[in-house]
Protein backbone atom coordinates (compact mmCIF):
# COMPACT_ATOMS: atom_id res chain seq x y z
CA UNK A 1 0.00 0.00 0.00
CA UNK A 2 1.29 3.54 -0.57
CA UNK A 3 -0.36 6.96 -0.71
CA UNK A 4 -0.38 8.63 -4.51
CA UNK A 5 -0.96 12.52 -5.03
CA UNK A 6 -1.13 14.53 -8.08
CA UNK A 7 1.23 17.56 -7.52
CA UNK A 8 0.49 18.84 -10.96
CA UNK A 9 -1.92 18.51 -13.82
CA UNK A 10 -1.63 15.40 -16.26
CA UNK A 11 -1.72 14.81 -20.24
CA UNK A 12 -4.84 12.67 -19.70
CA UNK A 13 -6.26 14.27 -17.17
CA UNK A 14 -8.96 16.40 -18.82
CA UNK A 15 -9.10 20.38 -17.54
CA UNK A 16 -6.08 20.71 -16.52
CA UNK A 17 -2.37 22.56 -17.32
CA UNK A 18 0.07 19.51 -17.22
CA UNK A 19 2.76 22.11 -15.61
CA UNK A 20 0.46 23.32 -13.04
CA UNK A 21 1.30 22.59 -9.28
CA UNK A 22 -1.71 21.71 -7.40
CA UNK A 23 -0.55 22.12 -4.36
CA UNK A 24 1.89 24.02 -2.15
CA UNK A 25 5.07 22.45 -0.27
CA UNK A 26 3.26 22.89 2.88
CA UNK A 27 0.16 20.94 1.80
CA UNK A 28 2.81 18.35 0.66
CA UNK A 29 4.94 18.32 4.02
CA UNK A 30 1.47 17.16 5.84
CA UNK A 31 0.51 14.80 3.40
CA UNK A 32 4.46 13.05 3.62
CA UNK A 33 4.54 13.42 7.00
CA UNK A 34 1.00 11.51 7.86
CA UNK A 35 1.70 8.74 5.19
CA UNK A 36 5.23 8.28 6.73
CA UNK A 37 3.97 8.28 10.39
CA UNK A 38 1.92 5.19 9.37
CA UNK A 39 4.68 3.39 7.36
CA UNK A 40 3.55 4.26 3.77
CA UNK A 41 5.52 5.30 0.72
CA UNK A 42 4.71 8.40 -0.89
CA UNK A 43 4.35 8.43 -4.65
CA UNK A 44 4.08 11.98 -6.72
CA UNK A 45 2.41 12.22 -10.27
CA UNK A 46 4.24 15.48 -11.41
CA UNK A 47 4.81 16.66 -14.51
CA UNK A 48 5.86 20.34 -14.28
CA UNK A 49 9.28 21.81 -12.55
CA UNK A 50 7.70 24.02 -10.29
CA UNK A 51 5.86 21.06 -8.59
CA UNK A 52 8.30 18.29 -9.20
CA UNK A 53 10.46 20.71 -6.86
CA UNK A 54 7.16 21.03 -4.14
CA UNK A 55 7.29 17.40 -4.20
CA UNK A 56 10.79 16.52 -3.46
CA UNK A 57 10.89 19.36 -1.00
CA UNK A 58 8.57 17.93 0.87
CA UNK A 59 9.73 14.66 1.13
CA UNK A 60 8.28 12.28 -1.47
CA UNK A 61 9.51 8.82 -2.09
CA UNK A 62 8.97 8.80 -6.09
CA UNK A 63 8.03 11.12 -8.45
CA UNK A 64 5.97 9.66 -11.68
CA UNK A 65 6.65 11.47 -15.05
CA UNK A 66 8.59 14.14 -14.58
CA UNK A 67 8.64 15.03 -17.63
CA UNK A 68 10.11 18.81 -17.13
CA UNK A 69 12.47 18.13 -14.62
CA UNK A 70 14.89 21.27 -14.23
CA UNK A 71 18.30 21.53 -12.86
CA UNK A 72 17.04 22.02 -9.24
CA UNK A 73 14.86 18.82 -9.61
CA UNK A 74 17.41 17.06 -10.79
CA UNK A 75 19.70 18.29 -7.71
CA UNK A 76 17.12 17.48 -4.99
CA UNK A 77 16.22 13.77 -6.55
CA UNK A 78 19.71 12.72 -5.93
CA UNK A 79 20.01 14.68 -2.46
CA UNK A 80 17.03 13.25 -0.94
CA UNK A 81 17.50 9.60 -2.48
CA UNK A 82 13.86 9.82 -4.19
CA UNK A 83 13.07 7.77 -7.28
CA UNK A 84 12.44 8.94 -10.62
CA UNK A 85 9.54 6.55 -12.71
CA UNK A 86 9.48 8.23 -15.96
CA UNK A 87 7.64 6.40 -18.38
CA UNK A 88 9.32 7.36 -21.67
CA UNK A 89 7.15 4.11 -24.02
CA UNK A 90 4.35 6.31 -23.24
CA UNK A 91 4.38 8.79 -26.18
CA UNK A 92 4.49 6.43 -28.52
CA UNK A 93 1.09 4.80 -27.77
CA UNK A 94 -0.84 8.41 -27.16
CA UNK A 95 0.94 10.27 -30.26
CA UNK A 96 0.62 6.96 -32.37
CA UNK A 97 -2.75 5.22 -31.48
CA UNK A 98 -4.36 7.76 -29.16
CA UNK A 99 -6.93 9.41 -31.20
CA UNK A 100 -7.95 5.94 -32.41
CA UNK A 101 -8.32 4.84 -28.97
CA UNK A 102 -10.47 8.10 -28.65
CA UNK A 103 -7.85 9.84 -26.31
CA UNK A 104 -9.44 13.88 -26.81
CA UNK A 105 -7.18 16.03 -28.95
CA UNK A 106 -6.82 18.30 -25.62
CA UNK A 107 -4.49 15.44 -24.13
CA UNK A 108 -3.02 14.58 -27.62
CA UNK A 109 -1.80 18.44 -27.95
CA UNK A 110 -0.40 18.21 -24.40
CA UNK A 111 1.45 14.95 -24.84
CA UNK A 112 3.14 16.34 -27.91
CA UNK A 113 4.77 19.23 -26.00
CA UNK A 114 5.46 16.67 -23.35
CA UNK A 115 6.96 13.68 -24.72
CA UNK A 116 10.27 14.34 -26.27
CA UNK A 117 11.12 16.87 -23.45
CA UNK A 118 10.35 13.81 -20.90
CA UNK A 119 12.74 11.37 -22.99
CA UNK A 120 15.78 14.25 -23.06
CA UNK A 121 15.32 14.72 -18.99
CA UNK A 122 15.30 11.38 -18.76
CA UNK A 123 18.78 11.10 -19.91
CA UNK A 124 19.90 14.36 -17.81
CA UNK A 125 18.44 12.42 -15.02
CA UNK A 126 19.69 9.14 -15.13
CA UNK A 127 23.39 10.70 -16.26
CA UNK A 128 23.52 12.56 -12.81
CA UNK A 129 23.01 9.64 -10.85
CA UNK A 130 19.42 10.19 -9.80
CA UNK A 131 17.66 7.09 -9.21
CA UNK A 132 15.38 5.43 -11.63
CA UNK A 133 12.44 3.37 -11.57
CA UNK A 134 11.17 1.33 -14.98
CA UNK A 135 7.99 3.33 -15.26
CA UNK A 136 4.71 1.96 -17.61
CA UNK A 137 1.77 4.42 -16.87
CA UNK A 138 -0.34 1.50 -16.84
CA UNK A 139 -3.50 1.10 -18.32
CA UNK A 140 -2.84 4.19 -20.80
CA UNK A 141 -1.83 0.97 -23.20
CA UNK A 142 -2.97 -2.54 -23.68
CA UNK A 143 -0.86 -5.13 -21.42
CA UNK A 144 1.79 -6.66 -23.28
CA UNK A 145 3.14 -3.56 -24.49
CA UNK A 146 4.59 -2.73 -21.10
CA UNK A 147 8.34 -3.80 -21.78
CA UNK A 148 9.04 -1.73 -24.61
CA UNK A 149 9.44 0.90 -21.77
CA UNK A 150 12.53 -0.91 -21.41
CA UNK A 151 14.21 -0.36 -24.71
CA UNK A 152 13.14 3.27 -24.64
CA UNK A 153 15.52 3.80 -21.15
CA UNK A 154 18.12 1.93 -22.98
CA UNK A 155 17.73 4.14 -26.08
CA UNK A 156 18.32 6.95 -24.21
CA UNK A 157 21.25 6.64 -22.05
CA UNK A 158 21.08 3.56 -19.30
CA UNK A 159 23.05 0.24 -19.82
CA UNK A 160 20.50 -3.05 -20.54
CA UNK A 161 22.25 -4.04 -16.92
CA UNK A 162 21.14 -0.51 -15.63
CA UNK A 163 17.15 -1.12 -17.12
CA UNK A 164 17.11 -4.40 -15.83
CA UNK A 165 18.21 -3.19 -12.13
CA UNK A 166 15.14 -0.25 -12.70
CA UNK A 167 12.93 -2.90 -12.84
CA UNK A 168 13.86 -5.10 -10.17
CA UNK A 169 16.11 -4.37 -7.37
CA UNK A 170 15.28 -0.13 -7.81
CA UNK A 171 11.96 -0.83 -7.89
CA UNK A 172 11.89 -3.26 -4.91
CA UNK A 173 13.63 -0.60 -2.89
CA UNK A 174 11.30 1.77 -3.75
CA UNK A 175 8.31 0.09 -2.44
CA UNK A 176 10.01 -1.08 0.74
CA UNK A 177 10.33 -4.28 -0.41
CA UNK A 178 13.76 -5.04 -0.90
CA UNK A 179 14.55 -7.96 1.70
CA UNK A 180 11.76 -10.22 -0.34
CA UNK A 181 11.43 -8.95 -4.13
CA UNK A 182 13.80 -7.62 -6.54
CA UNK A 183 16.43 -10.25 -6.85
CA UNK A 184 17.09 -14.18 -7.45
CA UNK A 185 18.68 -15.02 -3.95
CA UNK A 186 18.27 -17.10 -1.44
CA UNK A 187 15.19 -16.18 1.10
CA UNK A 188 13.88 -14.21 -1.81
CA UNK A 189 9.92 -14.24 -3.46
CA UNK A 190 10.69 -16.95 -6.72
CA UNK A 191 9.31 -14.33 -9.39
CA UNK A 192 11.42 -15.00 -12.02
CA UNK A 193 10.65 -14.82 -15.92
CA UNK A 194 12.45 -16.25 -18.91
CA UNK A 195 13.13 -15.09 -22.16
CA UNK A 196 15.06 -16.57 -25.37
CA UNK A 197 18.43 -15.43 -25.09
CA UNK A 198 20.81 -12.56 -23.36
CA UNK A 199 18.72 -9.37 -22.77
CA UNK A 200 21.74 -8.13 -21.80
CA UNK A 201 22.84 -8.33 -25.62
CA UNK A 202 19.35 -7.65 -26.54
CA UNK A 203 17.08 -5.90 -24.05
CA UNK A 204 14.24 -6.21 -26.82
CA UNK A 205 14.01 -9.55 -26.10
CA UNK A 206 12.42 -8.93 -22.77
CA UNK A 207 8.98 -8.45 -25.35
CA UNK A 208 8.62 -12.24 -25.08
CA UNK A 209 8.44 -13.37 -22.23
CA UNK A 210 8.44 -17.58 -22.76
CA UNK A 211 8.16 -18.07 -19.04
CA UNK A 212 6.30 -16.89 -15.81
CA UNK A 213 6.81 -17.88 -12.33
CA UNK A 214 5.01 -15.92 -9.43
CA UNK A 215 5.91 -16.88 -5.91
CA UNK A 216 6.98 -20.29 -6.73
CA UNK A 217 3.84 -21.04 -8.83
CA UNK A 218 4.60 -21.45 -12.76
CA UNK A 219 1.92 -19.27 -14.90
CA UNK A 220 3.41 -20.04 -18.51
CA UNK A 221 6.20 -21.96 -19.80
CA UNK A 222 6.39 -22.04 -23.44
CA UNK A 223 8.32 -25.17 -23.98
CA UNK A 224 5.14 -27.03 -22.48
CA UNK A 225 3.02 -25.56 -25.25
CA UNK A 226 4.66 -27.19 -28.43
């Protein structure tokens, strides 16, 4: 369980200025500061710099998007050991398929001046050190699409070693679940997936998936279905 706040306005979130902060660092401060108090994680949907900044000031544990990231951002990400989930795949869908999908033209115009901006901070980002999380906005696309999110981060700057990490051991740590999730080690939750080769030679290849395990129970193994 974790407590999620908007701290701006979204591309699909009909109304509003994606770049607009919603609330103030005070209003923030209270809202970190109850979650924490009961052990919950604190995750910020922010798009715009001014309250990407009113999030990390106040103490969030991940920031979603942040697509316009500035300098300052940046700076207090790394400081406070907060988590960036930027989900870079994204654009592709709503720019490509969107209107099709009947996603309004209002979000279609604000994804296009958000998009490429998101994938170049993305890079500043991860090439400061800040910590990333792999990042789907799920639901916005059909399941099974969800790993191309992984080529994108490779595309633009990490290591396939550094995508794999956001997606398991960054992302266990994240959630607070790093002593039972994120890694193939003794002790550990057995949720392990297979694929046909080295996705460290070809991170694409983490598109099919040829076997599932979740906690020890096997959901698909494509060798039993020739």
């Amino acid at each position: 369980d974790l407590i999620k706040t908007c701290s701006t306005g979204g591309v699909l979130s009909k109304g509003t200025k994606v770049g607009a902060p919603q609330y103030t660092v005070e209003e923030l401060e209270a809202l970190v500061d109850e979650a924490h108090s009961h052990g919950l994680r604190v995750a910020s949907h922010a798009h715009g710099a001014q309250g990407i900044r009113n999030a990390l000031q106040a103490g969030v544990d991940t920031v979603e998007h942040a697509s316009f990231i500035d300098e300052e951002g940046i700076r207090l990400a790394k400081k406070n050991g907060a988590f960036l989930g930027m989900d870079i795949y994204v654009t592709e869908f709503i720019l490509g398929e969107g209107e099709s999908k009947g996603i309004l033209e209002e979000s279609l115009a604000k994804e296009r001046m958000t998009g490429q901006t998101q994938r170049e901070n993305f890079r500043k980002a991860h090439a400061a050190g800040v910590k990333m999380i792999y990042s789907t906005d799920a639901g916005v696309y059909p399941h099974g699409h969800n790993a191309r999110q992984l080529s994108r981060m490779v595309t633009f700057g990490m290591t396939p070693l550094q995508a794999l990490r956001s997606a398991t051991v960054n992302s266990a740590e994240a959630l607070g679940q790093a002593e039972q999730l994120g890694r193939l080690a003794a002790g550990y939750r057995a949720d392990i997936i297979a694929v046909g080769g080295n996705p460290l030679e070809d991170i694409s290849l983490l598109e099919s998936v040829r076997f599932v395990m979740r906690d020890g129970i096997v959901y698909k193994d494509a060798r039993m279905s020739r």
